[in-house]
PDB file of N, CA and C in Angstrom:
ATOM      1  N   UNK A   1      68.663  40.881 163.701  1.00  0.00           N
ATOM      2  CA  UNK A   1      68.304  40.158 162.504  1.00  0.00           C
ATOM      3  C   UNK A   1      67.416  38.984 162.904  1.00  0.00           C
ATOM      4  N   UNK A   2      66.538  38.310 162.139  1.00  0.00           N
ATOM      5  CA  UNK A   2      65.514  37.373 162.130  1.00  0.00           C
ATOM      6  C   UNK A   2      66.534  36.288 162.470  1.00  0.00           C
ATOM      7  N   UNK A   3      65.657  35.135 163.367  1.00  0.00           N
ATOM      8  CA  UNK A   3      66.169  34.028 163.729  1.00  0.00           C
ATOM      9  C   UNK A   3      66.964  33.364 164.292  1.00  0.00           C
ATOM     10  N   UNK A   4      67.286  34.454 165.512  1.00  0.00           N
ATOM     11  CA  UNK A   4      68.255  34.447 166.561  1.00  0.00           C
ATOM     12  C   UNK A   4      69.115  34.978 166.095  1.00  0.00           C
ATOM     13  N   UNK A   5      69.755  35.663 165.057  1.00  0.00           N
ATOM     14  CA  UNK A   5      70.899  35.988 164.642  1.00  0.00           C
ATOM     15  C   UNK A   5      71.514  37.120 164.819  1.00  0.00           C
ATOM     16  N   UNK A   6      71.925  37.480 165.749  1.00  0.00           N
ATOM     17  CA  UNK A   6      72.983  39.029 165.766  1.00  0.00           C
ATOM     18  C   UNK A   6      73.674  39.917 164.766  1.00  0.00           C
ATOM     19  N   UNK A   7      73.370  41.057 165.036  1.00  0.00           N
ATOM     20  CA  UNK A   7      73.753  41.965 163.484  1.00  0.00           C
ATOM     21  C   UNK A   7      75.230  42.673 164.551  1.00  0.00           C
ATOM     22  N   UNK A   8      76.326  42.644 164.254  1.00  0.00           N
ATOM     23  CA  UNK A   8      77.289  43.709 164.572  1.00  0.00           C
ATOM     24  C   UNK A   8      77.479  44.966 163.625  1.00  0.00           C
ATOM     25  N   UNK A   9      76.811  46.109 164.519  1.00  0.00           N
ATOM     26  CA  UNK A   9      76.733  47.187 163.820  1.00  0.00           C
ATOM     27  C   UNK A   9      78.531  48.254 163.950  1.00  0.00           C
ATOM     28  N   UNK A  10      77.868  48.788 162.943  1.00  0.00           N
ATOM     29  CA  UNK A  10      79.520  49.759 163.855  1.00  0.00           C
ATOM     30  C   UNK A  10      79.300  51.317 162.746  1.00  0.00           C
ATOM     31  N   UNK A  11      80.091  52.062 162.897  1.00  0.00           N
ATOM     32  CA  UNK A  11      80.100  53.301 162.367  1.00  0.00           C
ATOM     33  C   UNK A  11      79.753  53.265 160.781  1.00  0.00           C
ATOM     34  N   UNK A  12      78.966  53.944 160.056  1.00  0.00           N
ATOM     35  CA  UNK A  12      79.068  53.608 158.389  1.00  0.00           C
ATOM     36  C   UNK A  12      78.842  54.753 157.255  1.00  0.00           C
ATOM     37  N   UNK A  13      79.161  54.852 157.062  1.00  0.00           N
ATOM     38  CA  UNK A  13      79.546  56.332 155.841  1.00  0.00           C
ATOM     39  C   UNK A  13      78.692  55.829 154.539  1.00  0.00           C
ATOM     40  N   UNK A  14      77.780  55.891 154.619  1.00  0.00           N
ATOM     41  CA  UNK A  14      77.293  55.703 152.971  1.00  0.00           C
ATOM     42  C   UNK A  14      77.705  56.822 152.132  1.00  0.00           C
ATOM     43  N   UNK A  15      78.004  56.431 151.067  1.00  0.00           N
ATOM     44  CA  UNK A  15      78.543  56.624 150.149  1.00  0.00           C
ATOM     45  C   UNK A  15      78.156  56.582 148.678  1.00  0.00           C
ATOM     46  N   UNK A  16      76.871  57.132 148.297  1.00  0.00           N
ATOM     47  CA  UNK A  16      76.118  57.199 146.998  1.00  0.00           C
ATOM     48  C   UNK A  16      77.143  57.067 145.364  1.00  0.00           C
ATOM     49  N   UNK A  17      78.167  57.652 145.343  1.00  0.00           N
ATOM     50  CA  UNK A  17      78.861  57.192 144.217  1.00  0.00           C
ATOM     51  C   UNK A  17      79.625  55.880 144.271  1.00  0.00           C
ATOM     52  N   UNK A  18      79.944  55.732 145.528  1.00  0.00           N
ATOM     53  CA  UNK A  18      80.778  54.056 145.275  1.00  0.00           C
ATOM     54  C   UNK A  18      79.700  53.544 145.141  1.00  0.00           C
ATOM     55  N   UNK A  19      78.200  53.507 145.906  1.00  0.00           N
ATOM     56  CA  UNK A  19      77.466  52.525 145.704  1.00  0.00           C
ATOM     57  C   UNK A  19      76.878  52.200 143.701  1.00  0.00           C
ATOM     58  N   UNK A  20      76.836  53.721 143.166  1.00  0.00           N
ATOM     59  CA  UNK A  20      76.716  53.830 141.801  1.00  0.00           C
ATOM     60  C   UNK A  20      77.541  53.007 140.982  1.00  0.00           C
ATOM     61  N   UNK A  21      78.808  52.697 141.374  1.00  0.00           N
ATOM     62  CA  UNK A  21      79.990  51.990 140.862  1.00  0.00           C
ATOM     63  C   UNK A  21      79.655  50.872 140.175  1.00  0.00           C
ATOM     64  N   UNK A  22      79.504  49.961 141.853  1.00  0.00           N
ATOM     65  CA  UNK A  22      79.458  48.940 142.072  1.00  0.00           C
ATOM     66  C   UNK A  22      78.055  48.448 141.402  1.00  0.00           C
ATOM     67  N   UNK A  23      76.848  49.199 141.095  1.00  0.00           N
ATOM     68  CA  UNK A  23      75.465  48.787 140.985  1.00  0.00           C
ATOM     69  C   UNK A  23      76.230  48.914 139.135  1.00  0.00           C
ATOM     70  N   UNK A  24      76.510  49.978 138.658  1.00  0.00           N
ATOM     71  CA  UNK A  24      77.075  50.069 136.907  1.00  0.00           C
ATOM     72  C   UNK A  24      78.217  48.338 136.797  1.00  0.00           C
ATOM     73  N   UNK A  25      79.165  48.007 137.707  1.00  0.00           N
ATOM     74  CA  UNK A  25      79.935  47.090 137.463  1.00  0.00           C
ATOM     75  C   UNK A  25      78.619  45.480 137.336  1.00  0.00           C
ATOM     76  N   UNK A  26      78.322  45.982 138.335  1.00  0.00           N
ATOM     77  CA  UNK A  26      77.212  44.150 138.332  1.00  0.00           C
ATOM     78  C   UNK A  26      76.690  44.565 137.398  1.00  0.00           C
ATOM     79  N   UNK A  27      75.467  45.372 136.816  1.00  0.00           N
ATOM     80  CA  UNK A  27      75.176  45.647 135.314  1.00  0.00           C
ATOM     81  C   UNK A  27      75.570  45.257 134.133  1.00  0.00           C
ATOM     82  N   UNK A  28      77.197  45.959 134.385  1.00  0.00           N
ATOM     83  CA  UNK A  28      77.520  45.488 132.502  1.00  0.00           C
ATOM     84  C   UNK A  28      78.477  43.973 133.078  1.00  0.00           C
ATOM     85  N   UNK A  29      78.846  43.082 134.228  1.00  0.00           N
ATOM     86  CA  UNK A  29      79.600  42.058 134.336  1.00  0.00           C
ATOM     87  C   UNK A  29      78.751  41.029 133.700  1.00  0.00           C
ATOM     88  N   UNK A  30      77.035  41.289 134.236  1.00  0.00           N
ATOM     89  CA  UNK A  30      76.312  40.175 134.314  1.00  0.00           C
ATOM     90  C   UNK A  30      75.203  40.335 133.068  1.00  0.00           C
ATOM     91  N   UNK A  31      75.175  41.543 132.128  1.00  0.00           N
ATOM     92  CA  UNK A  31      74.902  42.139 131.115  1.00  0.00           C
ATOM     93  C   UNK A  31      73.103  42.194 131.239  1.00  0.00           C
ATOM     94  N   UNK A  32      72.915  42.652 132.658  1.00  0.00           N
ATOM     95  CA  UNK A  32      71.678  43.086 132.792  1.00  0.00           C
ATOM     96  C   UNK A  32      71.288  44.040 131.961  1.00  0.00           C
ATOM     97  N   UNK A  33      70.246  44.055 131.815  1.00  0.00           N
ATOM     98  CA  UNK A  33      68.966  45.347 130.925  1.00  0.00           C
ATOM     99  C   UNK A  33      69.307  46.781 131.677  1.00  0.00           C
ATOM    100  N   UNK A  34      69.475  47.745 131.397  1.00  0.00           N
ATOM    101  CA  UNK A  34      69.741  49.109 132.218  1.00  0.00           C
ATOM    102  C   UNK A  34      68.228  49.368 132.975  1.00  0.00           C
ATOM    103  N   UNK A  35      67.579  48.971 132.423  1.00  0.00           N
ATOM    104  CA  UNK A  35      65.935  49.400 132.778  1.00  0.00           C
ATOM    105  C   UNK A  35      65.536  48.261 134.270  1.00  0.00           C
ATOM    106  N   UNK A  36      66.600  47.754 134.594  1.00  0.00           N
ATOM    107  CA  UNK A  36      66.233  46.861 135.711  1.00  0.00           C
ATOM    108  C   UNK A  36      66.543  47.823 136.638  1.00  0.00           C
ATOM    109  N   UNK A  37      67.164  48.869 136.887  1.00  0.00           N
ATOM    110  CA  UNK A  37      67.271  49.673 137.753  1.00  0.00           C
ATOM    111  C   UNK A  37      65.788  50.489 138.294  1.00  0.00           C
ATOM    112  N   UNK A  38      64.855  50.164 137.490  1.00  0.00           N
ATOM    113  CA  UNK A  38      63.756  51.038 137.635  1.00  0.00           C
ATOM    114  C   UNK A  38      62.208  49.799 137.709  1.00  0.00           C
ATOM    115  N   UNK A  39      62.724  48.943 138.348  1.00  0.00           N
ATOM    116  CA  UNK A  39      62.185  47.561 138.391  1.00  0.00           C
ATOM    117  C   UNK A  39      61.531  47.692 139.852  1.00  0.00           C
ATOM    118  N   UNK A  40      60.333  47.870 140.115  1.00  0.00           N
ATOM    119  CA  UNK A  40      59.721  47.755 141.781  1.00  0.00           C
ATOM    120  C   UNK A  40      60.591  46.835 142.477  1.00  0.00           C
ATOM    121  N   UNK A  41      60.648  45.627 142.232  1.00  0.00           N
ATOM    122  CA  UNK A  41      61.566  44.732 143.285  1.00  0.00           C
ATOM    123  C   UNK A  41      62.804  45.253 143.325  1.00  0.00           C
ATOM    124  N   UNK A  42      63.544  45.919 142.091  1.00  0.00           N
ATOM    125  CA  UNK A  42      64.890  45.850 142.285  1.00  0.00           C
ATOM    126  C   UNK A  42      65.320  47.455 143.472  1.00  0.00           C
ATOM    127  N   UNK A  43      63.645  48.086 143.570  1.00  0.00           N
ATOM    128  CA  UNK A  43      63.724  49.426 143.902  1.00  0.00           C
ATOM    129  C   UNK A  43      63.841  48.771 145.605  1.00  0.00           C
ATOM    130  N   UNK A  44      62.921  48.112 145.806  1.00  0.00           N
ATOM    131  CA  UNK A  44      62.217  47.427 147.297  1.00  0.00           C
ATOM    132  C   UNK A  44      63.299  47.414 147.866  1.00  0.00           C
ATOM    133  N   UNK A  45      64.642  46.447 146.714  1.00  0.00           N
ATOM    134  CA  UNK A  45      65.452  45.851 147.912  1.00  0.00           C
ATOM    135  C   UNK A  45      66.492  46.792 148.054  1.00  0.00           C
ATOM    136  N   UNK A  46      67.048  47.702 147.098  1.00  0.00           N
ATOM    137  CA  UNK A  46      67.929  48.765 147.642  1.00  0.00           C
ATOM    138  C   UNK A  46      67.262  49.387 148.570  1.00  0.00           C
ATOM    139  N   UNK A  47      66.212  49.925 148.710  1.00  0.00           N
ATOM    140  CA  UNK A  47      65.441  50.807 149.700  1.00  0.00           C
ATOM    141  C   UNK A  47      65.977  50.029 150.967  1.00  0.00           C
ATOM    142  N   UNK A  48      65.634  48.230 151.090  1.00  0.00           N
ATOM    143  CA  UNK A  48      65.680  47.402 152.369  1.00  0.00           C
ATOM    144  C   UNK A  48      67.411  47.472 152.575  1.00  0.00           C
ATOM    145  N   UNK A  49      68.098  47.976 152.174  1.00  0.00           N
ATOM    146  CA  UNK A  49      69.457  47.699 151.997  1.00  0.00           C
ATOM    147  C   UNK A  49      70.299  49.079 152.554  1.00  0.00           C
ATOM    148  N   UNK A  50      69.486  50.010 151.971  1.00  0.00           N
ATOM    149  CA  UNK A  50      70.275  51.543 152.379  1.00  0.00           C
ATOM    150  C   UNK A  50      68.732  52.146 152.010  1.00  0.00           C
ATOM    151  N   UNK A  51      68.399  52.894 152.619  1.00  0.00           N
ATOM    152  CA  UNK A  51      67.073  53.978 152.417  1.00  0.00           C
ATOM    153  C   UNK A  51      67.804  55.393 151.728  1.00  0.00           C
ATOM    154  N   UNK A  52      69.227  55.405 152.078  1.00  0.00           N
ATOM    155  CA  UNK A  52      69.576  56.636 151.575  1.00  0.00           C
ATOM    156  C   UNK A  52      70.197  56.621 150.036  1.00  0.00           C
ATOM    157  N   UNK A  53      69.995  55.395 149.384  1.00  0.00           N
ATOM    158  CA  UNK A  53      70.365  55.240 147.903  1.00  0.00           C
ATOM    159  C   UNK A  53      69.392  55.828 147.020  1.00  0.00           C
ATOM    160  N   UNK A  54      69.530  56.640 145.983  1.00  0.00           N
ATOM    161  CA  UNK A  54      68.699  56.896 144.845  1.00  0.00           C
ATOM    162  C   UNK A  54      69.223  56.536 143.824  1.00  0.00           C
TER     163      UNK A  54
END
């Protein structure tokens, strides 16, 4: 990671429906627009986050 900072990696199972969950829960908690899902930035940073999310 940037700025001297160490990443501890370890084994990781992505998981496309929990991640669906959790992206529907912040949605209706914080009563975002549904159409922000299809937002270039909001696409950028899942991509920077997991490449294997659609």
């Amino acid at each position: 990671m940037g700025g001297g900072k160490k990443a501890n990696l370890q084994n990781y199972n992505f998981d496309q429906e929990e991640s669906r969950k959790h992206l529907a829960y912040m949605i209706i908690i914080h009563e975002y627009p549904l159409s922000m899902v299809e937002h270039v930035g909001f696409r950028r940073f899942c991509h920077s986050l997991q490449p294997s999310f659609k």
